[in-house]
C-alpha atoms as a PDB file:
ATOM      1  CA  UNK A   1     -65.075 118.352  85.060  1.00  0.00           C
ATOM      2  CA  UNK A   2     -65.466 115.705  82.182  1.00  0.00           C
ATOM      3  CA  UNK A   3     -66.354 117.432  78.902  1.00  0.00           C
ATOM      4  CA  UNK A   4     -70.006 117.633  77.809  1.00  0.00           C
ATOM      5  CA  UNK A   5     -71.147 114.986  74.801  1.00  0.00           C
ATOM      6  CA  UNK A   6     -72.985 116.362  72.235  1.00  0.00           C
ATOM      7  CA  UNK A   7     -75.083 112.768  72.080  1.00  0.00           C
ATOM      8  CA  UNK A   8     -78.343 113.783  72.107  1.00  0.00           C
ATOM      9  CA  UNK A   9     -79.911 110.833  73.833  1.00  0.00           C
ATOM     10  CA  UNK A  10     -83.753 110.016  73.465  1.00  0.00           C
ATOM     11  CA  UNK A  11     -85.689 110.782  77.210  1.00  0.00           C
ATOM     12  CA  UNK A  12     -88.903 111.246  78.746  1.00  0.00           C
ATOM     13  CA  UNK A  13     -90.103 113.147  82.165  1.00  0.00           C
ATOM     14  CA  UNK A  14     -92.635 112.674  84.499  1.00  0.00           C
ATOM     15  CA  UNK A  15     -93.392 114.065  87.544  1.00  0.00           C
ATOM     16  CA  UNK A  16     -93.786 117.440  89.415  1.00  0.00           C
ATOM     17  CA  UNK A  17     -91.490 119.999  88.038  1.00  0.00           C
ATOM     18  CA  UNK A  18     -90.288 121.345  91.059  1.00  0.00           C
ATOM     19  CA  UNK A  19     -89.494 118.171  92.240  1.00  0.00           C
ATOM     20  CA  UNK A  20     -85.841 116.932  92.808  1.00  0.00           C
ATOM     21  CA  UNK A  21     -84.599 114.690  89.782  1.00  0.00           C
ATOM     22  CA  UNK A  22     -84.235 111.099  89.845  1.00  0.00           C
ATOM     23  CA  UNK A  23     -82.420 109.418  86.584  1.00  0.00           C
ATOM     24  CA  UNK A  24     -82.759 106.251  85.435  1.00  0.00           C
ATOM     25  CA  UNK A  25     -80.315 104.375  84.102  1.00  0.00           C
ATOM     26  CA  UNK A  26     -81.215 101.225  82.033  1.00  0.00           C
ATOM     27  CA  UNK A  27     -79.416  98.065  81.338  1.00  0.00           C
ATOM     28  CA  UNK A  28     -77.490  96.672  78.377  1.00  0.00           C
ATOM     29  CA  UNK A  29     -80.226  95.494  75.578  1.00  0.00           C
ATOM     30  CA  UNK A  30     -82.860  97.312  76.919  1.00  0.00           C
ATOM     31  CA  UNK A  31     -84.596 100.803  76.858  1.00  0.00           C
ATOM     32  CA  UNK A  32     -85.993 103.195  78.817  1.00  0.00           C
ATOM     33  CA  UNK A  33     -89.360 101.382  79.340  1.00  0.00           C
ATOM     34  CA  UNK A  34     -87.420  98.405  81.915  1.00  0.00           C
ATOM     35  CA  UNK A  35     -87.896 100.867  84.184  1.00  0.00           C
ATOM     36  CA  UNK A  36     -91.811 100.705  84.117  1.00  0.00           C
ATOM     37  CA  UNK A  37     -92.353  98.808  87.460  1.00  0.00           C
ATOM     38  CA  UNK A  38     -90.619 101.873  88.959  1.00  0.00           C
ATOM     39  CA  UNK A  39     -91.708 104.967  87.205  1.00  0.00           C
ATOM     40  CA  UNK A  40     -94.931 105.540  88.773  1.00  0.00           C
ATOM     41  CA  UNK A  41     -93.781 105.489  92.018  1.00  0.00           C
ATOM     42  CA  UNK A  42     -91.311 107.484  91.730  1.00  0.00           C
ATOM     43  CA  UNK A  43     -92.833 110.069  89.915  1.00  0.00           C
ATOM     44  CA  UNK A  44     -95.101 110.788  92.929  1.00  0.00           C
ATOM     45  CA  UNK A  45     -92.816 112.849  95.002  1.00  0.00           C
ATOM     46  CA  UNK A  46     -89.759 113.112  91.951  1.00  0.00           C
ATOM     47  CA  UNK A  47     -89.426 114.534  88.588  1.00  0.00           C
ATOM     48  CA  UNK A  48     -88.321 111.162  86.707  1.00  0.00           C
ATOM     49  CA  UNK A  49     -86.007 111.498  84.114  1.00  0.00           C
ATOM     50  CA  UNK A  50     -86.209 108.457  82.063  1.00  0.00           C
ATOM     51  CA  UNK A  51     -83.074 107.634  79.361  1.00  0.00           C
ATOM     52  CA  UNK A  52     -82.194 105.055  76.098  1.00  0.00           C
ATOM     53  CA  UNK A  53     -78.237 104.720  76.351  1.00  0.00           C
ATOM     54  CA  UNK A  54     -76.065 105.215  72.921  1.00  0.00           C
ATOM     55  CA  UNK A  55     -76.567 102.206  70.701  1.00  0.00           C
ATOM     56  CA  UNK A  56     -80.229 101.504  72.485  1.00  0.00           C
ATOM     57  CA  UNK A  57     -83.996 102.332  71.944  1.00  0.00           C
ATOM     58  CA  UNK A  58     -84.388 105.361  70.290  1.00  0.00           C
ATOM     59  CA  UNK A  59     -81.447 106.878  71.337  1.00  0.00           C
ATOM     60  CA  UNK A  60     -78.692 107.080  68.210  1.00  0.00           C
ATOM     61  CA  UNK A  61     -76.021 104.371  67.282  1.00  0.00           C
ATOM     62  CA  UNK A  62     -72.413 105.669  67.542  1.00  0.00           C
ATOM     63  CA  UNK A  63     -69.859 103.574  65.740  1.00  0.00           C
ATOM     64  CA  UNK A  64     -67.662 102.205  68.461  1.00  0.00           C
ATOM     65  CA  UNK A  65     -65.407 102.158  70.248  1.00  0.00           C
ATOM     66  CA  UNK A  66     -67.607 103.186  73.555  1.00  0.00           C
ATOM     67  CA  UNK A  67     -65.805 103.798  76.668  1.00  0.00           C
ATOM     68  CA  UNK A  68     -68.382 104.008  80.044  1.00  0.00           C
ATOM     69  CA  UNK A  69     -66.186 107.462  80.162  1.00  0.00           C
ATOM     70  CA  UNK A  70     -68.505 108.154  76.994  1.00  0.00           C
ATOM     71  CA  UNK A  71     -71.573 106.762  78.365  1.00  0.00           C
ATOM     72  CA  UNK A  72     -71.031 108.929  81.443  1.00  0.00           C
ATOM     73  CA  UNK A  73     -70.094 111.790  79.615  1.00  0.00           C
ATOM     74  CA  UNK A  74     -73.514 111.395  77.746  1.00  0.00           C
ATOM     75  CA  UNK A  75     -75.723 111.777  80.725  1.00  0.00           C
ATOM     76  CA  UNK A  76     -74.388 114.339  81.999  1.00  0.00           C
ATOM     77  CA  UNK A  77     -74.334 116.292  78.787  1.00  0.00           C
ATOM     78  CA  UNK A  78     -78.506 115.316  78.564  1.00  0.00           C
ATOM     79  CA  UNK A  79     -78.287 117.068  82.413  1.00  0.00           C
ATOM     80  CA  UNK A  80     -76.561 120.287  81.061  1.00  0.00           C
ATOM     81  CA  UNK A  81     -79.064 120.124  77.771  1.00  0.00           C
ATOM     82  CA  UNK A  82     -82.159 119.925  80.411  1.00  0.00           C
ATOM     83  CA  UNK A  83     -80.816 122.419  82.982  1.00  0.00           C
ATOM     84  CA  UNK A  84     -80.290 119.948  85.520  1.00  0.00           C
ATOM     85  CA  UNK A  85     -77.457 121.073  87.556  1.00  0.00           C
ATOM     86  CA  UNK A  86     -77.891 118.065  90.277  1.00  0.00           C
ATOM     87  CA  UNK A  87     -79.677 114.611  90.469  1.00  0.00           C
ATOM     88  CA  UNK A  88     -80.194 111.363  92.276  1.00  0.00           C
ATOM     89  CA  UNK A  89     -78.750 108.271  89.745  1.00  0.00           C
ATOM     90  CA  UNK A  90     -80.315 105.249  89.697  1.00  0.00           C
ATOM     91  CA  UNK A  91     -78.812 102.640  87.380  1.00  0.00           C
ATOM     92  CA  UNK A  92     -79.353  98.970  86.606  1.00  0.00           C
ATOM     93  CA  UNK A  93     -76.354  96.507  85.427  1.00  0.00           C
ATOM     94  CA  UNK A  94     -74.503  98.893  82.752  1.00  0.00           C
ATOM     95  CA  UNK A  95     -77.116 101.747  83.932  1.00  0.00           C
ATOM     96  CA  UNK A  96     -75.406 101.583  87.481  1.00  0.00           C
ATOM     97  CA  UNK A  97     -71.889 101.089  85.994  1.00  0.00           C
ATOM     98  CA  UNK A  98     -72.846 104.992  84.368  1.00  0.00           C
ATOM     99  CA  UNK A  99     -74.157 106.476  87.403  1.00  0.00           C
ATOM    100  CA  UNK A 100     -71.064 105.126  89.266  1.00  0.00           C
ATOM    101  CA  UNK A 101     -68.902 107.113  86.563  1.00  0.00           C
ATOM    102  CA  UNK A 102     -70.543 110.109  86.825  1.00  0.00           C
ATOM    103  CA  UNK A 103     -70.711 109.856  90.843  1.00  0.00           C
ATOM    104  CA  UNK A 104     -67.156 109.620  91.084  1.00  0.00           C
ATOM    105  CA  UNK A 105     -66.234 111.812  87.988  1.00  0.00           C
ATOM    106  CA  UNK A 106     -68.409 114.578  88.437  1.00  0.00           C
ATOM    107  CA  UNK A 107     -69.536 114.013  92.408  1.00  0.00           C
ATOM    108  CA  UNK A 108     -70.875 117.603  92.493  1.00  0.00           C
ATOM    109  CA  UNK A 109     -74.070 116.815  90.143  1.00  0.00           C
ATOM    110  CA  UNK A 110     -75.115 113.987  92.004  1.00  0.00           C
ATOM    111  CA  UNK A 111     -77.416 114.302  95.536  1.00  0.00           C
ATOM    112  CA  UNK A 112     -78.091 110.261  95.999  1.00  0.00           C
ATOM    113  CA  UNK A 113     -76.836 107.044  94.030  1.00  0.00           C
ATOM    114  CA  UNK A 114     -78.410 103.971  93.578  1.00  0.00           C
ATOM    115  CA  UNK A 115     -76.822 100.978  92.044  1.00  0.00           C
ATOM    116  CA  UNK A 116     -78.953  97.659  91.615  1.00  0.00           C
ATOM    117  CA  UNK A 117     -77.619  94.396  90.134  1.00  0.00           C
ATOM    118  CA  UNK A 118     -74.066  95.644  88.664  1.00  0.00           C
ATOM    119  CA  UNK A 119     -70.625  95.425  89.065  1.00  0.00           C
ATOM    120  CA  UNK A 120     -67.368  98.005  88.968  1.00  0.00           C
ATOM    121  CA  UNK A 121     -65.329  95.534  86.882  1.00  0.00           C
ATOM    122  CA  UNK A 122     -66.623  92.769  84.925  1.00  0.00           C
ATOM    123  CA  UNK A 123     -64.478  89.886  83.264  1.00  0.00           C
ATOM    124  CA  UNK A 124     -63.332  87.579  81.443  1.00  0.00           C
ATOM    125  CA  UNK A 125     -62.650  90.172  78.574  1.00  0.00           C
ATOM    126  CA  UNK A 126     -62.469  86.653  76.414  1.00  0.00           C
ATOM    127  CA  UNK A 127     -66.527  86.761  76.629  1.00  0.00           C
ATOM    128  CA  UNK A 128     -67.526  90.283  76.153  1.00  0.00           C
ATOM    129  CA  UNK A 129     -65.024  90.286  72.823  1.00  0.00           C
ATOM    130  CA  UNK A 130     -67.137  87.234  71.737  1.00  0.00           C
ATOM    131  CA  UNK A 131     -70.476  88.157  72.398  1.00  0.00           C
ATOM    132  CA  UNK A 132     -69.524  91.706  71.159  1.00  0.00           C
ATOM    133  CA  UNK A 133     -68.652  89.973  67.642  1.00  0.00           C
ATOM    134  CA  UNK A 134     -71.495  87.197  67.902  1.00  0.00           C
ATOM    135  CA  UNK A 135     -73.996  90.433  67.700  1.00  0.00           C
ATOM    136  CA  UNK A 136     -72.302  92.208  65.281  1.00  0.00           C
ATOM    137  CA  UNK A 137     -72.514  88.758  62.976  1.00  0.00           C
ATOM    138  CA  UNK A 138     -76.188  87.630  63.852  1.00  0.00           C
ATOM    139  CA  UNK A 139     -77.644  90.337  65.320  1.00  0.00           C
ATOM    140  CA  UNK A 140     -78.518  90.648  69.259  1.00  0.00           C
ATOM    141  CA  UNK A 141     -81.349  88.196  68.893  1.00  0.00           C
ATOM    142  CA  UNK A 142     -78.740  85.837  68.603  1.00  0.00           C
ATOM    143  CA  UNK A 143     -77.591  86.123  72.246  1.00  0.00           C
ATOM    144  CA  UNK A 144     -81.496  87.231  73.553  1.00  0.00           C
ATOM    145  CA  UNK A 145     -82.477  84.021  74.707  1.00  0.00           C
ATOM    146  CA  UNK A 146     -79.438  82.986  76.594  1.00  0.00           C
ATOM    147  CA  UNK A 147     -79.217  86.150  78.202  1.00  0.00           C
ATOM    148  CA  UNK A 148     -82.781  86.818  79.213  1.00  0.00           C
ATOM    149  CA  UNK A 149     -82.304  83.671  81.514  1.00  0.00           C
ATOM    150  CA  UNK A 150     -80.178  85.135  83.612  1.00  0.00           C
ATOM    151  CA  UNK A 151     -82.468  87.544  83.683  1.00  0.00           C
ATOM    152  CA  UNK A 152     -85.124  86.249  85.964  1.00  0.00           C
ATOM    153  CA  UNK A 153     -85.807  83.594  87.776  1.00  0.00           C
ATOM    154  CA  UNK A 154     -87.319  80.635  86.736  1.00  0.00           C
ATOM    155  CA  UNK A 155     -90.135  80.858  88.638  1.00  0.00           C
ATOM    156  CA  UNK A 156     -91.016  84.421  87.737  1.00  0.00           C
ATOM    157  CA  UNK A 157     -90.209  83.467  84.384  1.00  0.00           C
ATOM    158  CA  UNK A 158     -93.493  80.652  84.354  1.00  0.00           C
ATOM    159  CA  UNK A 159     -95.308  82.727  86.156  1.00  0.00           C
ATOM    160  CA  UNK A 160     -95.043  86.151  83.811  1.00  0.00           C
ATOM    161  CA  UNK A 161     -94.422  84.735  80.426  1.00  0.00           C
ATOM    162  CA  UNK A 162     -95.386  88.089  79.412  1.00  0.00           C
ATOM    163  CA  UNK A 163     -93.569  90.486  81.313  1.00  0.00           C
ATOM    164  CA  UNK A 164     -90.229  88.775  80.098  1.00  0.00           C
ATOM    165  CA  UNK A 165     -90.789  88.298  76.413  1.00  0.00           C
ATOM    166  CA  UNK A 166     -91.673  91.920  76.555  1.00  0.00           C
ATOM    167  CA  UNK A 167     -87.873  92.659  78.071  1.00  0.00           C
ATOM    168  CA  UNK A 168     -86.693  90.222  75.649  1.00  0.00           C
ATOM    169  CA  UNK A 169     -88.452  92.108  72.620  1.00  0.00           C
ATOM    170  CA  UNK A 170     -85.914  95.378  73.989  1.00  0.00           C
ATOM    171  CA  UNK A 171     -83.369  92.843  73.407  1.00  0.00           C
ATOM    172  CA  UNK A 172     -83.661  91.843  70.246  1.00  0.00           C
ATOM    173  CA  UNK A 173     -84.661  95.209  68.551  1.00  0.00           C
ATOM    174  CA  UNK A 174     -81.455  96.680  70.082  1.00  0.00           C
ATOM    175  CA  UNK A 175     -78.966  97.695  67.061  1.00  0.00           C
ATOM    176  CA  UNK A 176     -76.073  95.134  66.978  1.00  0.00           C
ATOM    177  CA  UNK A 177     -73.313  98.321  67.017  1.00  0.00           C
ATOM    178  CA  UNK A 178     -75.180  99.678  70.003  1.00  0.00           C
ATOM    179  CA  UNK A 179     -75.286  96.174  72.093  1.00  0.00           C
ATOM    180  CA  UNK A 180     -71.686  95.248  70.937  1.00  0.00           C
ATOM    181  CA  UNK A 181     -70.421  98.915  71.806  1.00  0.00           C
ATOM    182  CA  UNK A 182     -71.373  98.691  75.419  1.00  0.00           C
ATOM    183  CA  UNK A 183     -70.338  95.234  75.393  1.00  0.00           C
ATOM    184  CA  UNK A 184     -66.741  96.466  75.036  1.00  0.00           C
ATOM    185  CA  UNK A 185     -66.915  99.339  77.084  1.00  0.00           C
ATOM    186  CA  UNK A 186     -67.721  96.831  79.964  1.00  0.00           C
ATOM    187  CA  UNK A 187     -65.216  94.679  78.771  1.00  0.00           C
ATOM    188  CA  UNK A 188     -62.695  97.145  79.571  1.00  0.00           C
ATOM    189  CA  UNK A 189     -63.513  98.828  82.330  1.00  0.00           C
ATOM    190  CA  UNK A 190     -62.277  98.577  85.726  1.00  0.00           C
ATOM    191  CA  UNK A 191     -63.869 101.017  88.230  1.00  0.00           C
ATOM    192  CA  UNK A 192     -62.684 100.093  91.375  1.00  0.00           C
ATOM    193  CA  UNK A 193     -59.682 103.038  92.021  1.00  0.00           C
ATOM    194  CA  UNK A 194     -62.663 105.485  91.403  1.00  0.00           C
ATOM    195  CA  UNK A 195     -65.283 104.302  93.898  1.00  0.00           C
ATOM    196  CA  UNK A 196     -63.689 105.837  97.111  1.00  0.00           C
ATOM    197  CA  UNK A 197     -64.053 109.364  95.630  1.00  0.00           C
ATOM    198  CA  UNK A 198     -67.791 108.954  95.274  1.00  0.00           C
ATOM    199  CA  UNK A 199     -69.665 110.916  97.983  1.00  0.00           C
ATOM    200  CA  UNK A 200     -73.281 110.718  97.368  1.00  0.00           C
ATOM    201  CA  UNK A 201     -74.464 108.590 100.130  1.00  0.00           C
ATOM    202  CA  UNK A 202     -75.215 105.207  97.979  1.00  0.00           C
ATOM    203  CA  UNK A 203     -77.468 102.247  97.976  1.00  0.00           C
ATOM    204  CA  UNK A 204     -76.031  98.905  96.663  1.00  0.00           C
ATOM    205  CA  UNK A 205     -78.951  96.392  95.835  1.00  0.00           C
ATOM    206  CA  UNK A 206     -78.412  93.023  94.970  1.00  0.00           C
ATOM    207  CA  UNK A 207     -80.383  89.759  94.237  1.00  0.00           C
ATOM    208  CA  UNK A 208     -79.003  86.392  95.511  1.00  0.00           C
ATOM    209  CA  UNK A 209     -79.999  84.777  92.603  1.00  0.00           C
ATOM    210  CA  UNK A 210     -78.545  87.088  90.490  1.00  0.00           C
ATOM    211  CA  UNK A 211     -75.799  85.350  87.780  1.00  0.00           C
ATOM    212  CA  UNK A 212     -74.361  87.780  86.206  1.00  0.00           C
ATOM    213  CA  UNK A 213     -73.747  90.373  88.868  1.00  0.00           C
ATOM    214  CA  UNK A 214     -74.334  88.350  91.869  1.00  0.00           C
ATOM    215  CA  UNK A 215     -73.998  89.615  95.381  1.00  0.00           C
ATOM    216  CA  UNK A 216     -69.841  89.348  95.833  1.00  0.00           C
ATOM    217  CA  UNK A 217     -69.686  92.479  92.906  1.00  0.00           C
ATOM    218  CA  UNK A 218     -72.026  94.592  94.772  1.00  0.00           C
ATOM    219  CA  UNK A 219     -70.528  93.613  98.078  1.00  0.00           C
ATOM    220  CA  UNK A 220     -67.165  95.214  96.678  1.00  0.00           C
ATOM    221  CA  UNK A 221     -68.481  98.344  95.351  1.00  0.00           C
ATOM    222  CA  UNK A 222     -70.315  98.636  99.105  1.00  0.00           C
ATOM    223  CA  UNK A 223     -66.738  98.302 100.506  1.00  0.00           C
ATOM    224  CA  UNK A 224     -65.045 101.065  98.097  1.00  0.00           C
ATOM    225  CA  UNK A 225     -67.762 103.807  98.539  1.00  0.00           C
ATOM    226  CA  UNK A 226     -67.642 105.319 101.805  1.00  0.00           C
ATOM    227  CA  UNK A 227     -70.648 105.562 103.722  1.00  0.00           C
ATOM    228  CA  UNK A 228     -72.080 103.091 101.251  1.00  0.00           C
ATOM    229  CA  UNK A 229     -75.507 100.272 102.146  1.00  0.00           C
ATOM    230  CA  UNK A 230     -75.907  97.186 100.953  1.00  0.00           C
ATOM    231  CA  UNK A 231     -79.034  95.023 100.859  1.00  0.00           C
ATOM    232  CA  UNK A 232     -78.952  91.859  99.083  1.00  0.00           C
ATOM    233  CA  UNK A 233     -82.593  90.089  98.140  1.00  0.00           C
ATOM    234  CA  UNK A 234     -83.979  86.785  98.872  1.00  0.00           C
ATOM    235  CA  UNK A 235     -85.836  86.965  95.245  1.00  0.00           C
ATOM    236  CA  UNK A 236     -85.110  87.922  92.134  1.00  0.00           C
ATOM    237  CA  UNK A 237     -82.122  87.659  89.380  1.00  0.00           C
ATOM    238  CA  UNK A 238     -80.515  90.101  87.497  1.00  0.00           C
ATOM    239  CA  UNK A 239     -83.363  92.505  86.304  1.00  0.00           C
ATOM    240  CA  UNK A 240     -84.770  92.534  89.885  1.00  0.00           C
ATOM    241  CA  UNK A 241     -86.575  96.002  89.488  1.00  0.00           C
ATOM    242  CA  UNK A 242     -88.562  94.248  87.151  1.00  0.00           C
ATOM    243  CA  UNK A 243     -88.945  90.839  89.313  1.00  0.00           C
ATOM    244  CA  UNK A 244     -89.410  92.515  92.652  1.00  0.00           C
ATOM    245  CA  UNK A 245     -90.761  95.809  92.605  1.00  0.00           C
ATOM    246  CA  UNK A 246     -92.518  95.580  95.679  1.00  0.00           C
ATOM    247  CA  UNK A 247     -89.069  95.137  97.434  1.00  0.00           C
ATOM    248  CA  UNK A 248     -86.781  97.614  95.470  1.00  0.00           C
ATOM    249  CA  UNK A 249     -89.540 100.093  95.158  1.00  0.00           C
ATOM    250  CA  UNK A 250     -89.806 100.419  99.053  1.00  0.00           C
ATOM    251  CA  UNK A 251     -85.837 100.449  99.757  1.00  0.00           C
ATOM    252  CA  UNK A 252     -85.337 103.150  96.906  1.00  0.00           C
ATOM    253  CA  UNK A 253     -87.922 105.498  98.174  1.00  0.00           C
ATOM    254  CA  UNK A 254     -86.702 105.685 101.520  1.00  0.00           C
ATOM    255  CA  UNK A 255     -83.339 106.155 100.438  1.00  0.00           C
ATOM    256  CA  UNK A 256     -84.314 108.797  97.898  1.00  0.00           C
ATOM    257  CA  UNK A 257     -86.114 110.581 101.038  1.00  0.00           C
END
């Protein structure tokens, strides 16, 4: 069993008490609140346990180096803190890289996984050392707009100005230590030996016009975790909880149930 962290990460419920827990996992430079177009619904028939990783939102900065051992090892010591003794994951990008950890680490906490737009190794390490020390130089809004492109689509991206500069704003206001932190943690982590000892039954989601995890990563994890499902999207880039709630929404509740 991997040792508790005493991080004390910043989280919110909603939900019916009694309900069986659902965690949400949120990407690199963003916060808890990405998960908006998904919280409601969920927290019909779920208690929804909404979380800021290290080094994001209100959740403290750590002085690196971060290890998605340590990110793992952080949600599972917010479980133990809030009496949770299992839950469903569901992670985005680095969210999903956690809830794979803690699947596969720890498979006895978790009932049902869910792992949208993300990836079980991620190179070349060449770019996550630069970006890593871009952001510690300039800060993440530095990197914000080139990233949020990949975010979305372009089309989305006309069409809801507002919805992305909002993301974008959890970009830039993420502390530089934080971003650059999980940056290398990615950079270094290779998850692929661990996936076959994952036995929650799992749902892989990916978009098509996804960049930066596109649908070859989340076809391997699919292969490596027995028992696992794999739908890959017409719509939608990267962030495609935000993009296309009205198709992840749908394919996460019946998997949930």
């Amino acid at each position: 069993m991997p040792p508790m962290s005493t991080v004390e990460l910043h989280h919110t419920f909603a939900g019916p008490q009694d309900a069986g827990v659902v965690v949400l996992s949120n990407s690199l430079g963003t916060t808890l609140a990405v998960w908006e177009p998904q919280a409601a619904a969920l927290a019909r028939d779920h208690r929804v346990l909404r979380y800021d990783l290290r080094g994001h939102g209100r959740s403290p900065v750590l002085e690196a180096p971060y290890s998605i051992a340590d990110l793992g090892s952080d949600l599972l010591g917010l479980l133990d803190r809030n009496g949770i003794a299992r839950a469903s994951l569901f992670g985005v990008s680095l969210g999903g890289m956690v809830s794979m950890w803690v699947a596969a680490h720890a498979p006895e906490r978790v009932d049902r996984l869910i792992l949208c737009s993300t990836s079980a190794v991620m190179g070349p390490p060449e770019s996550w050392t630069e970006r890593a020390a871009l952001v510690r130089r300039e800060g993440t809004a530095a990197v914000a707009d080139s990233v949020v492109a990949r975010w979305f689509t372009r089309a989305f991206a006309a069409a809801q100005p507002d919805v992305v500069a909002r993301i974008r704003g959890q970009l830039a206001a993420t502390p530089a230590e934080g971003y650059a932190g999980c940056c290398e943690a990615i950079r270094e982590m290779d998850q692929r030996p661990d996936l076959p000892a994952i036995t929650a039954p799992t749902l892989v989601i990916a978009a098509e016009g996804d960049p930066s995890t596109p649908p070859a990563h989340a076809r391997t994890i699919a292969c490596l975790i027995p028992g696992a499902r794999l739908e890959v999207l017409d719509r939608g880039a990267h962030l495609v909880n935000v993009e296309a709630p009205d198709v992840v929404n749908p394919l996460v509740l019946a998997h949930l149930a």
